[in-house]
C-alpha atoms as a PDB file:
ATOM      1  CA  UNK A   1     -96.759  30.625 184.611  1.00  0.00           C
ATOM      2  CA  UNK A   2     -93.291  29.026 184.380  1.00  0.00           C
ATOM      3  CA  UNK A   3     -93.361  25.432 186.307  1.00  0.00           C
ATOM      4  CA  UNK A   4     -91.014  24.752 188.452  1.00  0.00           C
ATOM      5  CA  UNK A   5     -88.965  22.254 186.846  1.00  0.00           C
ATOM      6  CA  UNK A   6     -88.924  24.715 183.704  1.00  0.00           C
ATOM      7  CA  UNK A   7     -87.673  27.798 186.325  1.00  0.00           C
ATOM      8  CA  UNK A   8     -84.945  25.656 187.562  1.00  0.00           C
ATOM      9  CA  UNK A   9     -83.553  24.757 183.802  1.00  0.00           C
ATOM     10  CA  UNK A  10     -83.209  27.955 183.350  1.00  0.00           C
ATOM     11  CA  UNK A  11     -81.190  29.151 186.564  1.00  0.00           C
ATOM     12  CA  UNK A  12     -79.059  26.408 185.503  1.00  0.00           C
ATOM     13  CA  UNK A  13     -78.722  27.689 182.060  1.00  0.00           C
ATOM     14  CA  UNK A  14     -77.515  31.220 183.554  1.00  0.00           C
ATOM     15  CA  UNK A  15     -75.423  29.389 185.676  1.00  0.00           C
ATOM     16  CA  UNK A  16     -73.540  28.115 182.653  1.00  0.00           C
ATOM     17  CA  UNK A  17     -73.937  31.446 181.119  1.00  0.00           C
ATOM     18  CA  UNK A  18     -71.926  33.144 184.034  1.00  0.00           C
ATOM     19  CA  UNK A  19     -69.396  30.360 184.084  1.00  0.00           C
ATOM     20  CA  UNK A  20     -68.349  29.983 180.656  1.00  0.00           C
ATOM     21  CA  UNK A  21     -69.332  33.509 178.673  1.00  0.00           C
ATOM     22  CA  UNK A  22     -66.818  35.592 180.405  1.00  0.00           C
ATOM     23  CA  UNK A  23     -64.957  37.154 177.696  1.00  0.00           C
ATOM     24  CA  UNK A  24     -68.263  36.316 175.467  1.00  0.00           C
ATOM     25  CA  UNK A  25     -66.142  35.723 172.939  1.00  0.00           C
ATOM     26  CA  UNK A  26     -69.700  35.702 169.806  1.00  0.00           C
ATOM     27  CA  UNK A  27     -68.481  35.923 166.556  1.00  0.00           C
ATOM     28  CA  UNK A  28     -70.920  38.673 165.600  1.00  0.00           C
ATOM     29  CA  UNK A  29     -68.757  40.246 162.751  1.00  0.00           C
ATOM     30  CA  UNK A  30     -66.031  40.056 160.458  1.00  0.00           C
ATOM     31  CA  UNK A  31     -65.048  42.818 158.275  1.00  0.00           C
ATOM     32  CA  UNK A  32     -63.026  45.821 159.432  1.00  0.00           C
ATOM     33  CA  UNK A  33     -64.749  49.139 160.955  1.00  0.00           C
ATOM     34  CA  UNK A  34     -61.631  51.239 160.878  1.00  0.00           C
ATOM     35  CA  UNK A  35     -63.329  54.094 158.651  1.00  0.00           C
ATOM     36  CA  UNK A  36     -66.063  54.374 161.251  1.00  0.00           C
ATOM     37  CA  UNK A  37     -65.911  56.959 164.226  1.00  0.00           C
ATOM     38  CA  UNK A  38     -64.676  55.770 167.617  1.00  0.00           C
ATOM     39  CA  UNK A  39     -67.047  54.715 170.066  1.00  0.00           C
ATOM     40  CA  UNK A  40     -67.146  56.724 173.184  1.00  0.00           C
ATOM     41  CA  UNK A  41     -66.890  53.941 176.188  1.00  0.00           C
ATOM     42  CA  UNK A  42     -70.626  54.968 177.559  1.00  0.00           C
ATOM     43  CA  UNK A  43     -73.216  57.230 176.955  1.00  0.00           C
ATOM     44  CA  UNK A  44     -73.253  60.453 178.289  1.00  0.00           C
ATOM     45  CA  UNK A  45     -75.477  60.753 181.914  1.00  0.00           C
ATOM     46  CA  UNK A  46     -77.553  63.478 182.738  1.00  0.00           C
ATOM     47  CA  UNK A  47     -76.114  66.012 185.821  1.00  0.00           C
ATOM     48  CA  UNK A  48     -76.944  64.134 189.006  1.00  0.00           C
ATOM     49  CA  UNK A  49     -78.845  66.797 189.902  1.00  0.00           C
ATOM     50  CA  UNK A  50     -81.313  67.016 186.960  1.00  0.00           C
ATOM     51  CA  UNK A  51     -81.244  62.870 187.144  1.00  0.00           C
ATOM     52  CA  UNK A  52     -84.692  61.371 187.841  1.00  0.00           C
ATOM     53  CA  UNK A  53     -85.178  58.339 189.277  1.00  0.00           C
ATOM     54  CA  UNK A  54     -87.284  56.070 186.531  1.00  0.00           C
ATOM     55  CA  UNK A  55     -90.818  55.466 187.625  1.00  0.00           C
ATOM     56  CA  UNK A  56     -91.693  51.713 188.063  1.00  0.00           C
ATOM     57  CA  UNK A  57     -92.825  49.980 185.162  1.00  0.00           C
ATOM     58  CA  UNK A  58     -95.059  46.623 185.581  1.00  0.00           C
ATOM     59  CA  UNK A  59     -93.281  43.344 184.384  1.00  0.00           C
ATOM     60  CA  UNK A  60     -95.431  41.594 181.644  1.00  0.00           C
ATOM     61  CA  UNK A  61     -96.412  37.601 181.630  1.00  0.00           C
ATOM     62  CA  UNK A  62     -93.893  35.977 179.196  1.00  0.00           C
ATOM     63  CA  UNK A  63     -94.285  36.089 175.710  1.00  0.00           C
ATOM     64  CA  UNK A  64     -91.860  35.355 173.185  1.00  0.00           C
ATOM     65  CA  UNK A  65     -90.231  38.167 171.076  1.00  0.00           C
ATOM     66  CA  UNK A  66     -91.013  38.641 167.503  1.00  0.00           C
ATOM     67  CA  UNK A  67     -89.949  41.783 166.391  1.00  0.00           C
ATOM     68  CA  UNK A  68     -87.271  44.509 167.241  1.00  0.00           C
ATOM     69  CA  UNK A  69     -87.722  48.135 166.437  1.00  0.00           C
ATOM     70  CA  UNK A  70     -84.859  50.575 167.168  1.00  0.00           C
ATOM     71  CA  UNK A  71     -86.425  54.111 165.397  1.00  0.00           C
ATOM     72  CA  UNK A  72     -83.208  55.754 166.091  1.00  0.00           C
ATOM     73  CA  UNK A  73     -81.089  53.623 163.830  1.00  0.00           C
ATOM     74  CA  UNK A  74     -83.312  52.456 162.026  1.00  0.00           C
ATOM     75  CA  UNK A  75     -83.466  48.955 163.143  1.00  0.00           C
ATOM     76  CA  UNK A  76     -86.933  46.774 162.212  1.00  0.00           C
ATOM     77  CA  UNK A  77     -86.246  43.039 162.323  1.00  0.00           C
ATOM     78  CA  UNK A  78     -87.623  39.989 163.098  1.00  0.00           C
ATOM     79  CA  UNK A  79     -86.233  37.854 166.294  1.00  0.00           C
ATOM     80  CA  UNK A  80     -85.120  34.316 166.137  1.00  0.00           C
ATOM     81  CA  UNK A  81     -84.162  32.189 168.781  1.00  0.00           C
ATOM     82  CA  UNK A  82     -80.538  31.560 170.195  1.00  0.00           C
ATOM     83  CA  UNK A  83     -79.059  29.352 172.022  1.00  0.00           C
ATOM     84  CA  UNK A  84     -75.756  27.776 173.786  1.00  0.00           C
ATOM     85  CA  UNK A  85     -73.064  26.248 171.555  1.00  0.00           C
ATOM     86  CA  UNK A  86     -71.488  22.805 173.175  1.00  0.00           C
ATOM     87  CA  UNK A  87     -68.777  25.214 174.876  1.00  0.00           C
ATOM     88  CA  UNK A  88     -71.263  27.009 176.365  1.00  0.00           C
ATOM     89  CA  UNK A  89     -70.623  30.207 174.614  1.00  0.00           C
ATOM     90  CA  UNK A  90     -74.091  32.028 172.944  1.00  0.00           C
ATOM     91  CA  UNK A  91     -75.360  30.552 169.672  1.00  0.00           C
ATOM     92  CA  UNK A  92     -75.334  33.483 167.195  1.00  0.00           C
ATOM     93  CA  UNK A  93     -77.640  33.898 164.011  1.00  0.00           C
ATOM     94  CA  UNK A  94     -76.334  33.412 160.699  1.00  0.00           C
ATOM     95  CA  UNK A  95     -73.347  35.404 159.092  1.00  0.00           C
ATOM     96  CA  UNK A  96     -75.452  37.136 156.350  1.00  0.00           C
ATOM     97  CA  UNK A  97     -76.140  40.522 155.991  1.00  0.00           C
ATOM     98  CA  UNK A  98     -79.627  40.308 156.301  1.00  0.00           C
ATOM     99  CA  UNK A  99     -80.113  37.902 159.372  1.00  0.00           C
ATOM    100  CA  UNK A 100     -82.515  38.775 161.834  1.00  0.00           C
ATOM    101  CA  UNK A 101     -81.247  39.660 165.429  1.00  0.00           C
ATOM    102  CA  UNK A 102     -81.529  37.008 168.106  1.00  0.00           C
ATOM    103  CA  UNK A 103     -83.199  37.063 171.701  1.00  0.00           C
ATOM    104  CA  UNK A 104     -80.830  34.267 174.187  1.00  0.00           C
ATOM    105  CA  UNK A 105     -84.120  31.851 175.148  1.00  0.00           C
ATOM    106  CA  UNK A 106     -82.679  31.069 178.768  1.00  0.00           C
ATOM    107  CA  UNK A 107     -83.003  35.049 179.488  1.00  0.00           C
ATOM    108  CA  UNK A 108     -86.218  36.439 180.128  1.00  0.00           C
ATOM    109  CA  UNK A 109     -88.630  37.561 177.331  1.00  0.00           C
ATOM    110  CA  UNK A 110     -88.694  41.154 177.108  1.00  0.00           C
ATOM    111  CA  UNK A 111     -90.968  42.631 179.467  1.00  0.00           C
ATOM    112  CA  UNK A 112     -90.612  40.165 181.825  1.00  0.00           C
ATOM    113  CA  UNK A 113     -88.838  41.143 185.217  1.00  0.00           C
ATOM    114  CA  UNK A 114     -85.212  40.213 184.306  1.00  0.00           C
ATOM    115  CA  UNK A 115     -82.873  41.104 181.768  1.00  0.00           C
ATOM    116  CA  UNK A 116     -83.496  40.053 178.277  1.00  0.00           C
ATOM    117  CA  UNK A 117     -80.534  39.535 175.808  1.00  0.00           C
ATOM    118  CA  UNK A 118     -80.846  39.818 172.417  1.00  0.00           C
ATOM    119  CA  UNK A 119     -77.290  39.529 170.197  1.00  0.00           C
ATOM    120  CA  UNK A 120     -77.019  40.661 166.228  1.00  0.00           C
ATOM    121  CA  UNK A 121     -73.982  41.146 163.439  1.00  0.00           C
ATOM    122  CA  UNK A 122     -72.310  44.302 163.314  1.00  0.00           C
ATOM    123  CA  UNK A 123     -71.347  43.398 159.844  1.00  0.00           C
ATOM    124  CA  UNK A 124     -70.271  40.202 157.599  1.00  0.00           C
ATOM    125  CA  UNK A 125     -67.002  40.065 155.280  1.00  0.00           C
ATOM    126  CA  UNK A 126     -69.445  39.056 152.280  1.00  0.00           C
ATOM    127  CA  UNK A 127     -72.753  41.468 152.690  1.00  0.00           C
ATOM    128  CA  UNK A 128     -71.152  44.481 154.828  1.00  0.00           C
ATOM    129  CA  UNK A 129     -73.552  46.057 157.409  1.00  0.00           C
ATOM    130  CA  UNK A 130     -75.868  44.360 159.151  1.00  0.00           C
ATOM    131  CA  UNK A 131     -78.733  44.688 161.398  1.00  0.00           C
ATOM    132  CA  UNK A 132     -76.525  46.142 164.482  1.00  0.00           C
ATOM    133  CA  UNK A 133     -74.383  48.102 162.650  1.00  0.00           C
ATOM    134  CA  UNK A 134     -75.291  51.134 163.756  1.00  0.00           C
ATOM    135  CA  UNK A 135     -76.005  50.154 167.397  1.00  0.00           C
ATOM    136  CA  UNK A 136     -72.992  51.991 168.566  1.00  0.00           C
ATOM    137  CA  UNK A 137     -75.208  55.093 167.883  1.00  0.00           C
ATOM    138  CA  UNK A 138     -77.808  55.135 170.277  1.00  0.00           C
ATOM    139  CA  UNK A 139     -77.999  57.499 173.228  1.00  0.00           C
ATOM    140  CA  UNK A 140     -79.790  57.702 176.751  1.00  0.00           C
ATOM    141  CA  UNK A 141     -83.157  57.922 176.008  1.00  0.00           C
ATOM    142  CA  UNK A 142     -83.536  56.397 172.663  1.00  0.00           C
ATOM    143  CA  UNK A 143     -86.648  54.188 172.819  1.00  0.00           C
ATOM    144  CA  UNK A 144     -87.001  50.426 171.636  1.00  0.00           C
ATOM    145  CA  UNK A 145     -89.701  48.285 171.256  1.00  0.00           C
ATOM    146  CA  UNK A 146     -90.071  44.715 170.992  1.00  0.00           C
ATOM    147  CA  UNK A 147     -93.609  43.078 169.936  1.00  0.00           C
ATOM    148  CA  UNK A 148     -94.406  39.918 171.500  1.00  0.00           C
ATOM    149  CA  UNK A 149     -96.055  36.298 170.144  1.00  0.00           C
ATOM    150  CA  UNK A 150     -99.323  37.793 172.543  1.00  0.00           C
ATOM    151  CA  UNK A 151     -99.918  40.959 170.661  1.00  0.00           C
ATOM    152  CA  UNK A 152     -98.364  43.306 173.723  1.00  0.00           C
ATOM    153  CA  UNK A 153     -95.163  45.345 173.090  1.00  0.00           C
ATOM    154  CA  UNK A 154     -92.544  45.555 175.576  1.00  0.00           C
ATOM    155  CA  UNK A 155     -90.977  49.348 175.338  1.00  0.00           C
ATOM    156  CA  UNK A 156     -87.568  50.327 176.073  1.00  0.00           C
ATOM    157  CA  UNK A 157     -85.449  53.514 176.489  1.00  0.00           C
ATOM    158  CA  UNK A 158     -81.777  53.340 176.439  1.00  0.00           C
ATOM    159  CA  UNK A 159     -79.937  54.021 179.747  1.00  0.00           C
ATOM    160  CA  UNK A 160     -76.119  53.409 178.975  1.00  0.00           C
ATOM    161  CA  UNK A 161     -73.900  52.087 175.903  1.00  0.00           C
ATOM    162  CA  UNK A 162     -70.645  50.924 176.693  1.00  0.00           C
ATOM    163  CA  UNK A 163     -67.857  49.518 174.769  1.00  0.00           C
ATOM    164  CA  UNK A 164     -65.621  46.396 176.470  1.00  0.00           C
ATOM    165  CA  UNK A 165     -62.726  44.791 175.325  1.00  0.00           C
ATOM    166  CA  UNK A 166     -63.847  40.857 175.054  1.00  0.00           C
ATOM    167  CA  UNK A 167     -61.455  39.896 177.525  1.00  0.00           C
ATOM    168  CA  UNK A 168     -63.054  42.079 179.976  1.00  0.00           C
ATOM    169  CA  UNK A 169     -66.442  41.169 179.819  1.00  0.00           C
ATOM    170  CA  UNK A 170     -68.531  42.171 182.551  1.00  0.00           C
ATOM    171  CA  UNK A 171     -70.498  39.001 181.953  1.00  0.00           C
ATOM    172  CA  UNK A 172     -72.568  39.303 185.329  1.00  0.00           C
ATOM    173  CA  UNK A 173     -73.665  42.780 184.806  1.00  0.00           C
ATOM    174  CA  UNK A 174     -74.947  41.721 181.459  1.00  0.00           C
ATOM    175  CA  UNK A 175     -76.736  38.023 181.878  1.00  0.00           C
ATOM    176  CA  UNK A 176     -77.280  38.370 185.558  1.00  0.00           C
ATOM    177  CA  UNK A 177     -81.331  38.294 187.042  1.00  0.00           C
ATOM    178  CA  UNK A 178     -82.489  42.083 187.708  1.00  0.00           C
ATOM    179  CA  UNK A 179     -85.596  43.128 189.747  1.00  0.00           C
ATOM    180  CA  UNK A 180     -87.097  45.248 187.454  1.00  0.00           C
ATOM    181  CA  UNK A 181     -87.659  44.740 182.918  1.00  0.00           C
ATOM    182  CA  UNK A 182     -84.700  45.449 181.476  1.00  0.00           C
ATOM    183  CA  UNK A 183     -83.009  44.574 177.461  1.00  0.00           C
ATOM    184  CA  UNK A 184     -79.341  44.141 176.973  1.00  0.00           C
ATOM    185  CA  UNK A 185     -78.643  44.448 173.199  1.00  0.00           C
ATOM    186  CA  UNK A 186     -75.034  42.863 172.103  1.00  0.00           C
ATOM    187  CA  UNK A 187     -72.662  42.774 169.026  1.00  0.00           C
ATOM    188  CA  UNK A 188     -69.159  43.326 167.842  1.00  0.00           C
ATOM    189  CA  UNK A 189     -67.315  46.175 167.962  1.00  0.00           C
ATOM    190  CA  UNK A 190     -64.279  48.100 168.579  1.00  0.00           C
ATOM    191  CA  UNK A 191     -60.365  47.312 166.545  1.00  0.00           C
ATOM    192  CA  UNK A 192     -60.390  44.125 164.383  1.00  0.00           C
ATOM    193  CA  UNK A 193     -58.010  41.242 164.851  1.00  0.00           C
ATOM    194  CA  UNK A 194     -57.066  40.669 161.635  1.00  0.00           C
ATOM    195  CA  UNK A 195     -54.873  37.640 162.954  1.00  0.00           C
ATOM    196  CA  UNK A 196     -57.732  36.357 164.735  1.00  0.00           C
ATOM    197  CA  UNK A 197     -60.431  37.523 162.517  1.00  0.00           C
ATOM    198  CA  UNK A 198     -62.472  39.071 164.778  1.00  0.00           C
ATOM    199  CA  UNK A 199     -63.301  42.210 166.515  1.00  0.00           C
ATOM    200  CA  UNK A 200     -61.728  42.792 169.941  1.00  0.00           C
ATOM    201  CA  UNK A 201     -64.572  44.422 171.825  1.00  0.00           C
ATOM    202  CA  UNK A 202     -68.299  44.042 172.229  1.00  0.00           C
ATOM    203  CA  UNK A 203     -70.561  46.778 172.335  1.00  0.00           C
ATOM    204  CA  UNK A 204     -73.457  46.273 175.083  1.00  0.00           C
ATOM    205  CA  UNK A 205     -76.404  48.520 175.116  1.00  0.00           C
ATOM    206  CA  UNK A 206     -78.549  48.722 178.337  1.00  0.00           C
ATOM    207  CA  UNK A 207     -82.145  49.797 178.372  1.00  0.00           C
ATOM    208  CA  UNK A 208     -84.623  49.998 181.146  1.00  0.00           C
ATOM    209  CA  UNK A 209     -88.210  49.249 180.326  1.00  0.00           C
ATOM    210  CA  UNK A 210     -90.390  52.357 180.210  1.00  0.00           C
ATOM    211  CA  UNK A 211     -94.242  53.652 179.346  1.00  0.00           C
END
């Protein structure tokens, strides 16, 4: 159980989060998609009326992440820790090809009632792809898992993927508390800056937790 002094650092942390991440502005790529297909700006919904409501799912005790699985896209990576640079913007793991994706500490472990971030590279100048490359892909009801330091596995099914344009983060949508497990998967995406040498857009993927 979290004590109380720990619960309150981390309010404060998503207090800084939701202050200074607006546009967040990670450096989570740098080398050109422009051969790629566009990304639609969300995944199609089911017809309202074929559109279930999800059954409740019960939050797990925290445990931290250890390793990502995203069948779909073939995704199976360890999880490293991340987080906040001295401007308050998200630490982000290292610009290699192979790096690992990275779950923000101050968010919730996935599982746990909340929303969990995890951030990765779309690609690097040097290596090309990396592990979110193809994250772009996914569609409603793609399932993730995450397996935890405890043994349990948190499981996930995709429920939107949206594209934004950095300056139009919605940055409490993303890092603010929910009521319920959820998993908010981040990288670069969209036109490149060549000028600034970075990508102009983020990609967000939103899951809900599931059986």
């Amino acid at each position: 159980m979290t004590l109380p002094h720990i619960r309150d650092r981390r309010a404060a942390a998503f207090a800084v989060v939701l202050a200074l991440l607006g546009a967040v502005t990670v450096s989570l790529g740098l080398r050109t998609d422009d051969a790629l297909p566009p990304l639609p700006v969300s995944s199609p919904a089911p017809p309202a009326s074929v559109k279930a409501a999800p059954a409740p799912v019960k939050a797990l005790k925290r445990a931290l992440p250890v390793r990502l699985r995203i069948p779909a896209i073939g995704v199976d990576t360890s999880i490293m820790q991340l987080g906040l640079q001295r401007d308050g913007s998200l630490e982000v793991p290292p610009l290699r090809g192979d790096a690992p994706a990275g779950w923000y500490r101050d968010s919730p472990t996935p599982g746990e009632t909340g929303a969990s971030v995890l951030a990765g590279h779309v690609d690097t100048a040097r290596d090309g792809p990396a592990v979110f490359f193809r994250l772009r892909e996914l569609k409603t009801g793609d399932p993730i898992t995450v397996r935890r330091a405890d043994g349990t596995v948190a499981t996930f099914r995709v429920s939107r993927v949206a594209l934004y344009a950095k300056r139009d983060f919605p940055t409490a949508e993303v890092y603010a508390p929910i009521d319920r497990p959820g998993l908010r998967l981040i990288t670069c995406g969209g036109a490149f800056d060549r000028s600034e040498g970075s990508y102009r857009s983020n990609v967000v993927v939103f899951a809900d937790a599931s059986r």
